[in-house]
C-alpha atoms as a PDB file:
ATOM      1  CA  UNK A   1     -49.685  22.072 -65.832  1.00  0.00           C
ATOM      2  CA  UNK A   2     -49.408  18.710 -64.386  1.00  0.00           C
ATOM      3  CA  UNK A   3     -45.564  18.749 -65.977  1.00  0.00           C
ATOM      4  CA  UNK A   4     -44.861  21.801 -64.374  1.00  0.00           C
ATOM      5  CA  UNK A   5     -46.448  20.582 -60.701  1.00  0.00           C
ATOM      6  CA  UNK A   6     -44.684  17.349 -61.141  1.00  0.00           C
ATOM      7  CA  UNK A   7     -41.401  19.297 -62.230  1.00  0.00           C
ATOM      8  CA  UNK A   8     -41.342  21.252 -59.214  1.00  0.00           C
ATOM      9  CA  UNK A   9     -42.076  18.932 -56.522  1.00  0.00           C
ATOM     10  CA  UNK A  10     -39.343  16.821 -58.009  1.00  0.00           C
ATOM     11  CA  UNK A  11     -36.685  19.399 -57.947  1.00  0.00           C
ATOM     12  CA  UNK A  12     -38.587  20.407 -54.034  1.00  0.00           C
ATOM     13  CA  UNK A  13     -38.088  16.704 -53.200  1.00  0.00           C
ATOM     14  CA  UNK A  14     -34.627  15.870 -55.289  1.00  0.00           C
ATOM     15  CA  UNK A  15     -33.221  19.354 -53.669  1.00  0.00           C
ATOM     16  CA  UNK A  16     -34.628  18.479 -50.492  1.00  0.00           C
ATOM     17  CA  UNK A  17     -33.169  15.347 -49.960  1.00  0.00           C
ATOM     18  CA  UNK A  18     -30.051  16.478 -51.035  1.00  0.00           C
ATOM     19  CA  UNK A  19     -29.839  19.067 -48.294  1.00  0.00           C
ATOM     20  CA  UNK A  20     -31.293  16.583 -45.964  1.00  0.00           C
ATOM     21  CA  UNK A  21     -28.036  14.213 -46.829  1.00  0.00           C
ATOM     22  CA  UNK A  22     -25.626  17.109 -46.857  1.00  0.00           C
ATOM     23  CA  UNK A  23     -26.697  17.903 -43.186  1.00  0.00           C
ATOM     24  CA  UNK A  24     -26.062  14.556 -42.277  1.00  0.00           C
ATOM     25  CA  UNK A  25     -23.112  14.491 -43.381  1.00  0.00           C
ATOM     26  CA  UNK A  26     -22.130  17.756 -41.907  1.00  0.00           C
ATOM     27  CA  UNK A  27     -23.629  16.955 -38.868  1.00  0.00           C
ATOM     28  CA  UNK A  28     -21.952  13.543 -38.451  1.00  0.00           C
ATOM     29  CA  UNK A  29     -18.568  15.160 -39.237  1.00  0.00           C
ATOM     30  CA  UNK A  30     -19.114  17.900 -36.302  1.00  0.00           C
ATOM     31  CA  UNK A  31     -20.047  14.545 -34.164  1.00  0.00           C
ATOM     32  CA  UNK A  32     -16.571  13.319 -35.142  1.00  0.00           C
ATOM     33  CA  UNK A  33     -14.781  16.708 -34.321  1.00  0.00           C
ATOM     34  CA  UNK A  34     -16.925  16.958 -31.006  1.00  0.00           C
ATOM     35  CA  UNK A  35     -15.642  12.886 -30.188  1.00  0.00           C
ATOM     36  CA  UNK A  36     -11.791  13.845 -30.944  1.00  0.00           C
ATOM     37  CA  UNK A  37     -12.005  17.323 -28.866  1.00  0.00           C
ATOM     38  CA  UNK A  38     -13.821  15.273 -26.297  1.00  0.00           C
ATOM     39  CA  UNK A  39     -11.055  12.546 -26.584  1.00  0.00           C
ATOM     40  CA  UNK A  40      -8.216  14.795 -26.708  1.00  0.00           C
ATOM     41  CA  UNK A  41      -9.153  16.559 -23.931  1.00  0.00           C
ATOM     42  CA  UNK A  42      -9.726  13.134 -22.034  1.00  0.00           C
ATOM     43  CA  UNK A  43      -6.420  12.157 -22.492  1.00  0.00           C
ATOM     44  CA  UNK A  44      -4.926  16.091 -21.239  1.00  0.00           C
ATOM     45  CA  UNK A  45      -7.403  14.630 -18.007  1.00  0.00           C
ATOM     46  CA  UNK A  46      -5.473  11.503 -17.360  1.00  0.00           C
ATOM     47  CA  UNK A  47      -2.001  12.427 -17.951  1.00  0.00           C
ATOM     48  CA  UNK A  48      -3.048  15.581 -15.692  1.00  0.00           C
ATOM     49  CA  UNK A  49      -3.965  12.738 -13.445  1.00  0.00           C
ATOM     50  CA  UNK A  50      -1.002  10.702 -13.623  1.00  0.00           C
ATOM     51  CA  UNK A  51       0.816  13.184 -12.775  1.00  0.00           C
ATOM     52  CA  UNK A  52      -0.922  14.158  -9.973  1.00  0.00           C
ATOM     53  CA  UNK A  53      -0.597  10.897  -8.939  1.00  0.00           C
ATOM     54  CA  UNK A  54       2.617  10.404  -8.994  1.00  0.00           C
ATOM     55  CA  UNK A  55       3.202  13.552  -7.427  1.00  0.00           C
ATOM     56  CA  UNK A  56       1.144  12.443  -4.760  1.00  0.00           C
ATOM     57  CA  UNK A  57       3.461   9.380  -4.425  1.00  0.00           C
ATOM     58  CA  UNK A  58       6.673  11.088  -4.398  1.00  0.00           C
ATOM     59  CA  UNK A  59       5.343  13.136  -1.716  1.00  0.00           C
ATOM     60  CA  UNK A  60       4.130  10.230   0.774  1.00  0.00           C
ATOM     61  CA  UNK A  61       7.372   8.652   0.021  1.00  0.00           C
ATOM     62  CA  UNK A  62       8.992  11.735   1.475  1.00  0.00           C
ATOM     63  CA  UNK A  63       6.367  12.125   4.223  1.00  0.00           C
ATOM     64  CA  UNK A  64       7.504   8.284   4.726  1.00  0.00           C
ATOM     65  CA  UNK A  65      11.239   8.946   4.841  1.00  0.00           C
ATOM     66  CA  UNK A  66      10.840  12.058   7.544  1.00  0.00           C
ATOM     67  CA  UNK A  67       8.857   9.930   9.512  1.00  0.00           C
ATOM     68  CA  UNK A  68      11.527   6.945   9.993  1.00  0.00           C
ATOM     69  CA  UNK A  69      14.481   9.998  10.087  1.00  0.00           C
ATOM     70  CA  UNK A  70      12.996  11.481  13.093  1.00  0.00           C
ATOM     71  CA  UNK A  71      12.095   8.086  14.821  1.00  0.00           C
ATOM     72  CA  UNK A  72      15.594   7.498  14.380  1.00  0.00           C
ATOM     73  CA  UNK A  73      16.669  10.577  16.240  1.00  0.00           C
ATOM     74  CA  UNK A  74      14.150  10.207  18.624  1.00  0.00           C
ATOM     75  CA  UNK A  75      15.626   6.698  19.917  1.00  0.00           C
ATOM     76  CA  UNK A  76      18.600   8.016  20.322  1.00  0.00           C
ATOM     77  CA  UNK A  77      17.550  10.742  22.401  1.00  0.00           C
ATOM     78  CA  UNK A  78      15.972   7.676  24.364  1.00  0.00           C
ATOM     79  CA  UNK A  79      12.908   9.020  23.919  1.00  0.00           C
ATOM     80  CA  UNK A  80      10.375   5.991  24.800  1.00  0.00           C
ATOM     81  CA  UNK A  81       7.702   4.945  21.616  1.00  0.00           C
ATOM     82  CA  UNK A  82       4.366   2.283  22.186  1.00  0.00           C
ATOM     83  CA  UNK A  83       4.448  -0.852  19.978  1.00  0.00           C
ATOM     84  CA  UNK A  84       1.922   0.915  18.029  1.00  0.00           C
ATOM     85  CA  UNK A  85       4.491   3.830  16.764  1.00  0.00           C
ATOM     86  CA  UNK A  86       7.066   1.271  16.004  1.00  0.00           C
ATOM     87  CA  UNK A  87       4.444  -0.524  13.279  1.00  0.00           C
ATOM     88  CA  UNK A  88       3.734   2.650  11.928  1.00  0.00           C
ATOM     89  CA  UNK A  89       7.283   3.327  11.816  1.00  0.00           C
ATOM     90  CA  UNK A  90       7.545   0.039  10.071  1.00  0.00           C
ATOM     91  CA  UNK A  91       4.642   0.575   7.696  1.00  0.00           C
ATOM     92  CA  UNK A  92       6.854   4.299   6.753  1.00  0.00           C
ATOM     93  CA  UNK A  93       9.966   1.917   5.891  1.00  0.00           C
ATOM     94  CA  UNK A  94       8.159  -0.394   3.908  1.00  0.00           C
ATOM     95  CA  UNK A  95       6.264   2.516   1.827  1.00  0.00           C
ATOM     96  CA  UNK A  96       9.607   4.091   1.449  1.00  0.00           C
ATOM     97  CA  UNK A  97      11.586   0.646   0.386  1.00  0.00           C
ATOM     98  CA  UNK A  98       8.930  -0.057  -2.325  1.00  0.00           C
ATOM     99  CA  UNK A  99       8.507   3.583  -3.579  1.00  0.00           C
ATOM    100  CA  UNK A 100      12.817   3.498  -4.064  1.00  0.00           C
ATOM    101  CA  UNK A 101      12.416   0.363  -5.373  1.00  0.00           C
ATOM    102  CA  UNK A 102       9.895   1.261  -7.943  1.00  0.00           C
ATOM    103  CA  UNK A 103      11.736   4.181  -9.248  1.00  0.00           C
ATOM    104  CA  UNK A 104      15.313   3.820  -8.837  1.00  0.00           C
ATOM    105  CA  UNK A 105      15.562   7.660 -10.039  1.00  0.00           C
ATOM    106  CA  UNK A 106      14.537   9.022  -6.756  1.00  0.00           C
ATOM    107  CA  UNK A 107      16.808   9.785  -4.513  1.00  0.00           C
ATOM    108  CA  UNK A 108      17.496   6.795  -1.797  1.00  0.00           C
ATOM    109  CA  UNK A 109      20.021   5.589   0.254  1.00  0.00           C
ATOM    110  CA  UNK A 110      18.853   8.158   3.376  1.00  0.00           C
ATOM    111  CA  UNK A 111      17.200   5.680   5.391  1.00  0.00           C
ATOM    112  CA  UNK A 112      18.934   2.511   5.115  1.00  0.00           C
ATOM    113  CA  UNK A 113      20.929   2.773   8.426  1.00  0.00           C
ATOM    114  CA  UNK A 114      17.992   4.444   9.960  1.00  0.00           C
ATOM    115  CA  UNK A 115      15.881   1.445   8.803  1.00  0.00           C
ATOM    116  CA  UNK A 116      18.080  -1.257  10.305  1.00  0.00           C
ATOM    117  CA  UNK A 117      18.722   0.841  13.274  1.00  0.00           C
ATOM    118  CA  UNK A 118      15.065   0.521  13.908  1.00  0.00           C
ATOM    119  CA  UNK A 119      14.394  -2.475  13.715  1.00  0.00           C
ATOM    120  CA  UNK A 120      17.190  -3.761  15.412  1.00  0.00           C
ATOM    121  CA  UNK A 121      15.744  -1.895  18.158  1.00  0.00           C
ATOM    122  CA  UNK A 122      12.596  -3.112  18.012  1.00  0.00           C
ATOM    123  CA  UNK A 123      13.613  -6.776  18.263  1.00  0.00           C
ATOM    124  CA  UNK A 124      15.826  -5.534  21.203  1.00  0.00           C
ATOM    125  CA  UNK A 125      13.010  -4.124  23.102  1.00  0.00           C
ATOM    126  CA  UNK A 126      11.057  -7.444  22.169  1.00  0.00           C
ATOM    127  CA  UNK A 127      13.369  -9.649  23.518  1.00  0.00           C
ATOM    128  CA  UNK A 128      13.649  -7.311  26.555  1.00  0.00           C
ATOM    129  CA  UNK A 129       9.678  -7.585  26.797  1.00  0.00           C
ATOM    130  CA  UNK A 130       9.755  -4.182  26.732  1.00  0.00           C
ATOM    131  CA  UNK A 131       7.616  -3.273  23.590  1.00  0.00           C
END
């Protein structure tokens, strides 16, 4: 009887710890599938990211690039700016030189008169004490 008591609670206790290890196992390996979903879709995040910000840059670039376009036509309509919209003017050409500079793919070459133009009117109105 003791044989047959003994033979059970070993094959209770051998089975049981062998389903004990199996769900490790399986468990750890779900773990692992959860980590790579979790780091694939991490890496969807920040190229969805990236591109967003880059996006975002290409648009301020052009925000940039309007801004120093219409300043332009606005001093040649004479139309009088403070010292303040001239450095924010300034601060637009700047954005826009190092954004064209940074990726030569993006269409340039718009402002580079309007740029000069600017500034040569700035210094004017400088000298003149008028800014």
């Amino acid at each position: 009887m003791d044989k047959l008591i003994f033979g059970i609670a070993e094959l209770l206790v051998g089975g049981g710890l062998f389903a004990f290890i199996q769900f490790i196992i399986t468990r750890h390996d779900k773990k692992h599938d959860r980590f790579a979903e979790v780091m694939e879709a991490l890496e969807g995040i920040r190229k969805e990211v990236q591109e967003i910000k880059q996006g975002a840059s290409e648009s301020e670039a052009v925000r940039s690039r309007t801004s120093i376009l219409r300043f332009q036509d606005e001093l040649y309509n004479d139309i009088k700016h403070s010292k303040e919209y001239f450095d924010q003017v300034l601060d637009d050409i700047d954005t826009y030189e190092k954004y064209c500079h940074d990726h030569p793919d993006f269409q340039n070459g718009r402002t580079k008169a309007a740029a000069a133009y600017i500034r040569s009117e700035r210094d004017r109105l400088f000298k003149e004490h008028k800014l």
